[in-house]
Protein backbone atom coordinates (compact mmCIF):
# COMPACT_ATOMS: atom_id res chain seq x y z
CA UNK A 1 -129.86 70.51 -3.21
CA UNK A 2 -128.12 68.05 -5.27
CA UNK A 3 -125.82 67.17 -3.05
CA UNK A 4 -128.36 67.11 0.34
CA UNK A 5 -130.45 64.63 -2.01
CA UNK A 6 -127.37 62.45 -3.30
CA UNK A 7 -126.04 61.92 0.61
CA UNK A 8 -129.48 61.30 2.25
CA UNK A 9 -131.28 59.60 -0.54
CA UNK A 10 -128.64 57.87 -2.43
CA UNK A 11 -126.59 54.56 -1.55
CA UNK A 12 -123.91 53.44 -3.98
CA UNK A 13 -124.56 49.78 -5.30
CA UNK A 14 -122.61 47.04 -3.04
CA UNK A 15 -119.36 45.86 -5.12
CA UNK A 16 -119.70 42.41 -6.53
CA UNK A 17 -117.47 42.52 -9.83
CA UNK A 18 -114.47 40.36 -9.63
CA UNK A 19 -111.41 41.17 -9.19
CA UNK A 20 -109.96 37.75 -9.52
CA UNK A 21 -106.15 37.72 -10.62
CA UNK A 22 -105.66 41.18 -10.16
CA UNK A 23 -102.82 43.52 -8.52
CA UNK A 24 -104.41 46.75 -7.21
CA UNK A 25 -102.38 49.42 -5.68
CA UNK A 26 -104.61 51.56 -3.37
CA UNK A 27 -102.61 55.09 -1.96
CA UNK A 28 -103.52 56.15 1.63
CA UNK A 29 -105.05 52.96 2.47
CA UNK A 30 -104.49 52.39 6.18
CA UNK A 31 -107.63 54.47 7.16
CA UNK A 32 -110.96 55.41 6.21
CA UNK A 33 -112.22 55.55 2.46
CA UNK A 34 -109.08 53.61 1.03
CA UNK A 35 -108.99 51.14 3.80
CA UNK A 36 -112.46 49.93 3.20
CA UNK A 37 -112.27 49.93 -0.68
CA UNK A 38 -108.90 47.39 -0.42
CA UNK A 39 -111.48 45.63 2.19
CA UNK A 40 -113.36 45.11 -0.86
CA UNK A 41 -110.74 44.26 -3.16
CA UNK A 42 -109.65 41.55 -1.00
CA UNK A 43 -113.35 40.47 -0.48
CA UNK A 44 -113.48 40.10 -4.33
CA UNK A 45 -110.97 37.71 -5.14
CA UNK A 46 -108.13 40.24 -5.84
CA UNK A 47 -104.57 38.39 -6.14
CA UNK A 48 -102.39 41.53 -4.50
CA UNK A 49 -103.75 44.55 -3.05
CA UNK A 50 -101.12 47.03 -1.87
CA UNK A 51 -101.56 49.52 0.75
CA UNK A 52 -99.46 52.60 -0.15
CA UNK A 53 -99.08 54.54 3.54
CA UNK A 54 -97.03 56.45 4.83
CA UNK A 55 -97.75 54.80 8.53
CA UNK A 56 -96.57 51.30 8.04
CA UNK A 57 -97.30 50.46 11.47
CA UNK A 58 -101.02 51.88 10.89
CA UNK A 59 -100.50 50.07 7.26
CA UNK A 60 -99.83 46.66 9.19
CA UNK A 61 -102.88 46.75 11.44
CA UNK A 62 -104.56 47.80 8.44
CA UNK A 63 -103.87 44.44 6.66
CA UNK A 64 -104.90 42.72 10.10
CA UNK A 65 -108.39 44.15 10.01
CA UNK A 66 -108.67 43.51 6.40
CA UNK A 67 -107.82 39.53 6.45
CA UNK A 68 -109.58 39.47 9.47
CA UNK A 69 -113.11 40.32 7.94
CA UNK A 70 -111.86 38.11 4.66
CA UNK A 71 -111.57 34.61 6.32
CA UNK A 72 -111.78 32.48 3.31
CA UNK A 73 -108.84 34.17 2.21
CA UNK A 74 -106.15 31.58 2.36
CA UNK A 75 -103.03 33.84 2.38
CA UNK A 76 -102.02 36.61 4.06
CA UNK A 77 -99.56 37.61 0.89
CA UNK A 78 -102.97 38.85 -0.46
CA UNK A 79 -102.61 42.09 1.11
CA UNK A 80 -98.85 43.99 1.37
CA UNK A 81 -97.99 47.33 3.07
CA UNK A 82 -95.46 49.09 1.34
CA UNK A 83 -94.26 52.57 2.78
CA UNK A 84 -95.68 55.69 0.49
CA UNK A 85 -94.88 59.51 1.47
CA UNK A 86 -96.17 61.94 -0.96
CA UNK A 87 -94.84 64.62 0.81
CA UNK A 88 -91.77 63.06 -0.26
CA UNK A 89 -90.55 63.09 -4.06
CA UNK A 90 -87.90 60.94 -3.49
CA UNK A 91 -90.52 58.14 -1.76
CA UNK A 92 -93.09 58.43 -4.69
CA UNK A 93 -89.96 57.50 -6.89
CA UNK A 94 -89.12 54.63 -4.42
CA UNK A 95 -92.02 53.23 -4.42
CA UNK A 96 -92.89 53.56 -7.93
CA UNK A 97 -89.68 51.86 -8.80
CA UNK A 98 -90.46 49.33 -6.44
CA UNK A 99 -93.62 48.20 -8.11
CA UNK A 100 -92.32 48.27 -11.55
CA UNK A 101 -89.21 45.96 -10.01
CA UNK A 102 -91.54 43.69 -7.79
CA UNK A 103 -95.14 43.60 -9.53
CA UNK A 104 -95.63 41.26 -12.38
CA UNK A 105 -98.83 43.26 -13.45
CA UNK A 106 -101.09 46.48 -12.56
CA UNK A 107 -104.55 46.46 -12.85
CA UNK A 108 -105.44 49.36 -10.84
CA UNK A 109 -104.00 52.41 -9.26
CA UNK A 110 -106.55 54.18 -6.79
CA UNK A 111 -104.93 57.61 -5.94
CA UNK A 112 -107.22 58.10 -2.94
CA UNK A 113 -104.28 59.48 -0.36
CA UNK A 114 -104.97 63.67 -0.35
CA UNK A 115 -104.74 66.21 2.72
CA UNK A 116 -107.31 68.93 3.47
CA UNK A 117 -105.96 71.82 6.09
CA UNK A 118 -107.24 75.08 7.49
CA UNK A 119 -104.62 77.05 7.37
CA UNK A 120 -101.46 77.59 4.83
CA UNK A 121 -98.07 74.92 5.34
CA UNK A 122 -95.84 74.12 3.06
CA UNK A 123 -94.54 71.16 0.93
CA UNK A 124 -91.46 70.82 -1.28
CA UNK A 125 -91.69 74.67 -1.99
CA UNK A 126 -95.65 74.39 -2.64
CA UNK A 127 -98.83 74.65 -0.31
CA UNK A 128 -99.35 71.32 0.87
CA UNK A 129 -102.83 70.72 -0.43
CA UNK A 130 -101.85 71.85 -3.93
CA UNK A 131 -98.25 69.44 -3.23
CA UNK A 132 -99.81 66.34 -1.81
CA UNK A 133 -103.05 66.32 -3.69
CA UNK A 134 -102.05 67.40 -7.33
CA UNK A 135 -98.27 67.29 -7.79
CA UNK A 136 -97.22 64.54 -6.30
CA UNK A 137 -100.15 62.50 -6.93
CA UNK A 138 -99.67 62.58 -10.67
CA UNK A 139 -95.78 62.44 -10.14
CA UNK A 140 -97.08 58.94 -8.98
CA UNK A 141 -99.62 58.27 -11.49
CA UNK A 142 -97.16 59.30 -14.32
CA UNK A 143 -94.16 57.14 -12.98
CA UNK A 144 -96.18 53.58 -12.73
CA UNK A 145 -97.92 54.38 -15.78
CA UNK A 146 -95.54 52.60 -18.35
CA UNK A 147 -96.56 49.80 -15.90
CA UNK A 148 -100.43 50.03 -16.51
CA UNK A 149 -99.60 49.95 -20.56
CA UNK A 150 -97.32 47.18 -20.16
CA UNK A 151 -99.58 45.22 -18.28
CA UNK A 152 -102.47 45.92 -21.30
CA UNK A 153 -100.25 44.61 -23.43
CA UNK A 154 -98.76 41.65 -22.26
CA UNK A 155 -102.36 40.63 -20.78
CA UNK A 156 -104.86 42.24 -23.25
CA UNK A 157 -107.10 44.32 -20.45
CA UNK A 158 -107.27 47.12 -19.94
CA UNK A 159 -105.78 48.70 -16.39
CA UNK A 160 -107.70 51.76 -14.37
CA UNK A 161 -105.88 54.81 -13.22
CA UNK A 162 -108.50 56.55 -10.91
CA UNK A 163 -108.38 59.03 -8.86
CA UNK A 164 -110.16 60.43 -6.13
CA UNK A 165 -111.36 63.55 -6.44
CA UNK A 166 -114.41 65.68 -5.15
CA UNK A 167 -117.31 67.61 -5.68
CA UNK A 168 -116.12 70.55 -3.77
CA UNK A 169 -114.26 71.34 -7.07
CA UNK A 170 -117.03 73.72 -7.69
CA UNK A 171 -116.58 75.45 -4.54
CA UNK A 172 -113.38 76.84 -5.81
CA UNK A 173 -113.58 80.58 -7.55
CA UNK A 174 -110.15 79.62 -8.65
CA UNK A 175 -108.86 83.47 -9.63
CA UNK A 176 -104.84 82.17 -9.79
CA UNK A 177 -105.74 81.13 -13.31
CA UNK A 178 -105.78 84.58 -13.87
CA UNK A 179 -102.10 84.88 -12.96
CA UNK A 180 -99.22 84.69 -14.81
CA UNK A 181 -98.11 81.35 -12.97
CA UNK A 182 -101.01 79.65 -11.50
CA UNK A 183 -98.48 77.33 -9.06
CA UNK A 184 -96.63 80.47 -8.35
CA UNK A 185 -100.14 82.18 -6.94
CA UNK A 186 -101.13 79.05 -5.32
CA UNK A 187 -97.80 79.00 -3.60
CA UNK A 188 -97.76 82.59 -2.09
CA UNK A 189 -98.44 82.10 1.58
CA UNK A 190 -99.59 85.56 1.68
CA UNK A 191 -103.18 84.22 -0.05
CA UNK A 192 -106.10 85.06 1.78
CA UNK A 193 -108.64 82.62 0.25
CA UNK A 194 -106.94 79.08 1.89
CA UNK A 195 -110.61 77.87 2.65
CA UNK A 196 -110.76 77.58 -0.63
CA UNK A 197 -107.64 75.77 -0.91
CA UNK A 198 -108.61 72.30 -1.01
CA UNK A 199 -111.60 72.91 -3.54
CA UNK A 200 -108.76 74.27 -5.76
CA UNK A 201 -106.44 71.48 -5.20
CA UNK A 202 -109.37 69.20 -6.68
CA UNK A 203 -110.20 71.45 -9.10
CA UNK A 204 -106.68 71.25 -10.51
CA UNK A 205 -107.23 67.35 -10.42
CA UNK A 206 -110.09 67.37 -11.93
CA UNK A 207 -108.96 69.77 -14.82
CA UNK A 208 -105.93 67.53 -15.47
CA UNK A 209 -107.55 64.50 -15.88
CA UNK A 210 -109.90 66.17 -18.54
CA UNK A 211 -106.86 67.72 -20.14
CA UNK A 212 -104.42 64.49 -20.24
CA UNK A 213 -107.50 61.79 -20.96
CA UNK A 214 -108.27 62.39 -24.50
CA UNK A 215 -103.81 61.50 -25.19
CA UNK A 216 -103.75 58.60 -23.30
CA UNK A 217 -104.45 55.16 -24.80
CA UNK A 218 -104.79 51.60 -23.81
CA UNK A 219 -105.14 52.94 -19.92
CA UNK A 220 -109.12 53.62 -18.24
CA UNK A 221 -108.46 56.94 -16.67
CA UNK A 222 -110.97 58.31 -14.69
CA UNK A 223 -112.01 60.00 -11.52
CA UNK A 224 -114.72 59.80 -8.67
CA UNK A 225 -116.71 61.94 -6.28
CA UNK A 226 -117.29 59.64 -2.98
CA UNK A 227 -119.65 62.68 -1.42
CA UNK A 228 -119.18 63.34 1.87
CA UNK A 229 -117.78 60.72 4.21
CA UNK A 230 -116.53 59.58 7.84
CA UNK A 231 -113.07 59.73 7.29
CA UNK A 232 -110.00 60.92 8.72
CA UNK A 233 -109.75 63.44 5.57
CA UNK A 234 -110.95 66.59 7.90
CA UNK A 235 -109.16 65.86 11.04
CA UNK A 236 -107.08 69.17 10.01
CA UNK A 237 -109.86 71.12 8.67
CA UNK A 238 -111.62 72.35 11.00
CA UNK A 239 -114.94 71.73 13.65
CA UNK A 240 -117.21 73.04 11.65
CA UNK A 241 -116.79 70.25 8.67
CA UNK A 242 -117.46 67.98 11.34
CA UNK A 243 -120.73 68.95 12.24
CA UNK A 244 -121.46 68.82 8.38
CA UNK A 245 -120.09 65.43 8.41
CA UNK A 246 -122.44 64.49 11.27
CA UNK A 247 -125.96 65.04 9.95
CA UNK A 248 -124.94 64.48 6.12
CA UNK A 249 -121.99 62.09 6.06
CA UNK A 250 -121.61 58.81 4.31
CA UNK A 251 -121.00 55.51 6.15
CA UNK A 252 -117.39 55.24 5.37
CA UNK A 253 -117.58 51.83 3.69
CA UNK A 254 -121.01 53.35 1.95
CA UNK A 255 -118.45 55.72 0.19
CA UNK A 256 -115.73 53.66 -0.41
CA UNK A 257 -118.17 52.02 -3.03
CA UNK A 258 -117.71 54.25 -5.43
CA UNK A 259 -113.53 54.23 -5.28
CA UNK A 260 -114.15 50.42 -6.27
CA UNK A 261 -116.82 51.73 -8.93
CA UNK A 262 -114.17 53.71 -10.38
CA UNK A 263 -111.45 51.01 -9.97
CA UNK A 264 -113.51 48.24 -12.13
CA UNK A 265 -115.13 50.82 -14.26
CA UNK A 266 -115.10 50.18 -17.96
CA UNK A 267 -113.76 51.97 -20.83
CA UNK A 268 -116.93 54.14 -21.21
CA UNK A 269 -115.86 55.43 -17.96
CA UNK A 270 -112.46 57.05 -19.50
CA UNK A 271 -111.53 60.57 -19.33
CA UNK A 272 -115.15 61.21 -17.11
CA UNK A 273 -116.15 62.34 -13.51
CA UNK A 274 -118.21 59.79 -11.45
CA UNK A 275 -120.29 60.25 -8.96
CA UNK A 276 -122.54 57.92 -6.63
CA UNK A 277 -120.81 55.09 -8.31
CA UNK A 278 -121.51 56.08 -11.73
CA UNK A 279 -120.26 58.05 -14.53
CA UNK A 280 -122.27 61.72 -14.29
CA UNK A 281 -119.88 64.17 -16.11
CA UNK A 282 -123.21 66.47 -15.49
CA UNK A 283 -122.48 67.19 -12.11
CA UNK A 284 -118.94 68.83 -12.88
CA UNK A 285 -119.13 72.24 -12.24
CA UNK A 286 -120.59 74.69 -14.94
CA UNK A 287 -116.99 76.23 -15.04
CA UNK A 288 -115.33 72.96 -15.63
CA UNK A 289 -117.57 72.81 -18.86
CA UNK A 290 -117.16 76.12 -19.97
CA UNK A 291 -114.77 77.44 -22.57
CA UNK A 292 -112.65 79.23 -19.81
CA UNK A 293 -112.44 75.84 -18.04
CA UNK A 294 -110.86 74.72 -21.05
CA UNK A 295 -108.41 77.05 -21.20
CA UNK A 296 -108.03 76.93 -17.57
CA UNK A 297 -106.95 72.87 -18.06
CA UNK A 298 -105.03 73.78 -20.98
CA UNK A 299 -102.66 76.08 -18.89
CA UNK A 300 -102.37 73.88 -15.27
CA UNK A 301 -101.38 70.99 -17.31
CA UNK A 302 -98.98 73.23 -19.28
CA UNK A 303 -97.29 74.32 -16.03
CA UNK A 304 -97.52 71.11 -14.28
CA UNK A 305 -96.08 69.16 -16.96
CA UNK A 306 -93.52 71.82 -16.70
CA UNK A 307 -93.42 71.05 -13.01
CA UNK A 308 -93.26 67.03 -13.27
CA UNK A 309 -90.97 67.18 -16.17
CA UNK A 310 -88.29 69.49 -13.93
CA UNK A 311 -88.83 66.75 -11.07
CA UNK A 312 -88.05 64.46 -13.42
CA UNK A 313 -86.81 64.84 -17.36
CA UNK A 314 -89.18 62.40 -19.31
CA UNK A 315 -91.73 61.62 -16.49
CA UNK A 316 -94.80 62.40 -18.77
CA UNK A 317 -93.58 60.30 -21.44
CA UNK A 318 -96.07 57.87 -20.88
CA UNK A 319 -99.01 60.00 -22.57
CA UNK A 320 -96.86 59.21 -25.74
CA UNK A 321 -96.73 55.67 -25.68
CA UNK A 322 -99.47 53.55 -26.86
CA UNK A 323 -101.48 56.84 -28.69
CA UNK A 324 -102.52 56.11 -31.80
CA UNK A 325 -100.12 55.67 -34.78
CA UNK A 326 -97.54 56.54 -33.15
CA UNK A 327 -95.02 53.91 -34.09
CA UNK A 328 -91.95 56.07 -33.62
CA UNK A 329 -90.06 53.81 -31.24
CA UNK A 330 -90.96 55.93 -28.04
CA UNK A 331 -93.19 52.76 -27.20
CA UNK A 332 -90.25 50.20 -27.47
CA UNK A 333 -88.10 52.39 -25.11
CA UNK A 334 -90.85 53.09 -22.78
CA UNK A 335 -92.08 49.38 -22.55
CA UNK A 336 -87.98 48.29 -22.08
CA UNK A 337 -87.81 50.23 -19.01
CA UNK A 338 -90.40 48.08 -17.40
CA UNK A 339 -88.89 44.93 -17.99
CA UNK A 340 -91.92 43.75 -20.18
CA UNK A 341 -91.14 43.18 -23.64
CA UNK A 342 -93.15 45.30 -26.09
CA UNK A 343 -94.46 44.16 -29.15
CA UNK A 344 -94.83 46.47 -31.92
């Protein structure tokens, strides 16, 4: 009832903070949710906002659209399309690389790019769901994070890192944390519960960012629940989500509100689950609260840490740097490899 009363009753507040001076980096950006929330970006004085696609051509008329309903923008630099495949390891690393080479700051990255399928394909040796929307998304998030804590140093703010999750998280009886491996389970295309697939695969998100929040300083992490929206998110999931969509579903610009909620949240908004635009770490699901759910996050981060850090020795560094009293030099090496200088 919660969620019939939140998407027929509720509207997320039109975005009017500034975002004057700032770089934004918005994944999956060329359609629906992500397209309209860099809309708004642009509308609110934002310097650079990126669109990280992996259709450039979609990307391009993407940024036409978008300076097209900005006219008082005076430059089309505002908005760049920059090619983005998470299906891709080797992409996420290229890009990544390319925006701690090219970008002089970060003041937001809005993981909003995620698939949702009906049936089970695969991705780099995972499902795709559990791939796109939870490994390769923080494979992301943890590369161009030494960015985000450079940038709060050298210009005393304090970046977001949000991602877009949902409240089908709940949906999810999640038994692979039961397993022995939880990505091994998840990965067995003999499972016979993929409609729940995609509610696990934000589960997962939304367990990591509760697990990894509480070690990371200096950085806003948070995450966001847009409800249900017009989007392109269900074109492989099915009719039946589609009729859903059509008595209950969000405007899509309505719901891309609350990705820029979550972008220019503060710092009270770290480590929590928004929803409607606000912070309401009451509507995670009872399991995500309970003591198994603890232990639950406890062991997916363990494994995918253990996942990221066989991508890529070192990748997770970043929850290191910037914790309090630290002061080991893991900072100073981590701040080098940006190209910003640190200050101890």
């Amino acid at each position: 009832m919660g969620f019939i009363y939140s998407q027929l009753f509720v509207t997320p507040t039109y975005p009017t903070t500034s975002c004057a001076g700032q770089t934004i980096i918005v994944t999956g950006s060329n359609t629906g949710l992500g397209k309209e929330a860099a809309r708004h970006f642009v509308r609110l004085g934002a310097a650079k906002v990126i669109l990280a696609v992996r259709n450039t051509a979609a990307g391009e008329k993407a940024k036409e659209d978008i300076l097209g309903s900005n006219t008082k923008v005076k430059s089309s630099n505002v908005v760049e399309v920059w090619h983005l495949d998470h299906a891709d390891y080797a992409s996420v690393k290229a890009f990544a690389d390319r925006a701690t080479t090219e970008l002089e700051r970060i003041d937001v990255l809005l993981l909003n790019a995620g698939v949702a399928d009906d049936k089970f394909l695969s991705s780099n040796g995972h499902e795709r769901m559990v791939d796109i929307n939870v490994i390769s998304t923080f494979y992301l998030a943890f590369l161009i994070l030494p960015r985000l804590q450079a940038t709060a140093k050298r210009f005393g703010i304090r970046p977001r890192l949000t991602v877009v999750t949902s409240e089908v998280h709940g949906f999810s009886k999640f038994p692979e944390r039961n397993e022995s491996s939880i990505f091994a389970a998840l990965q067995n295309p003999d499972a016979k519960n993929m409609s729940e697939r995609y509610p696990t695969s934000k589960l997962l998100e939304v367990l990591v960012v509760r697990e990894i929040a509480p070690k990371l300083h200096g950085v806003t992490l948070n995450m966001l629940n847009p409800g249900l929206c017009h989007s392109e998110l269900s074109r492989d999931s099915g009719m039946m989500l589609e009729v859903i969509k059509f008595f209950l579903a969000r405007s899509t610009e309505v719901g891309s509100r609350t990705l820029v909620a979550g972008a220019m949240a503060g710092e009270e908004s770290h480590g929590t689950y928004m929803s409607d635009g606000i912070v309401a770490d009451e509507h995670l699901s009872p399991f995500v609260r309970s003591e198994e759910g603890k232990k639950a996050q406890e062991k997916v981060w363990t494994e995918l840490k253990g996942v990221l850090e066989g991508m890529e020795e070192g990748v997770t560094e970043g929850l290191r740097c910037m914790t309090e009293g630290s002061g080991n030099g893991t900072d100073a090496g981590l701040y080098a490899s940006t190209g910003i200088s640190y200050a101890s």
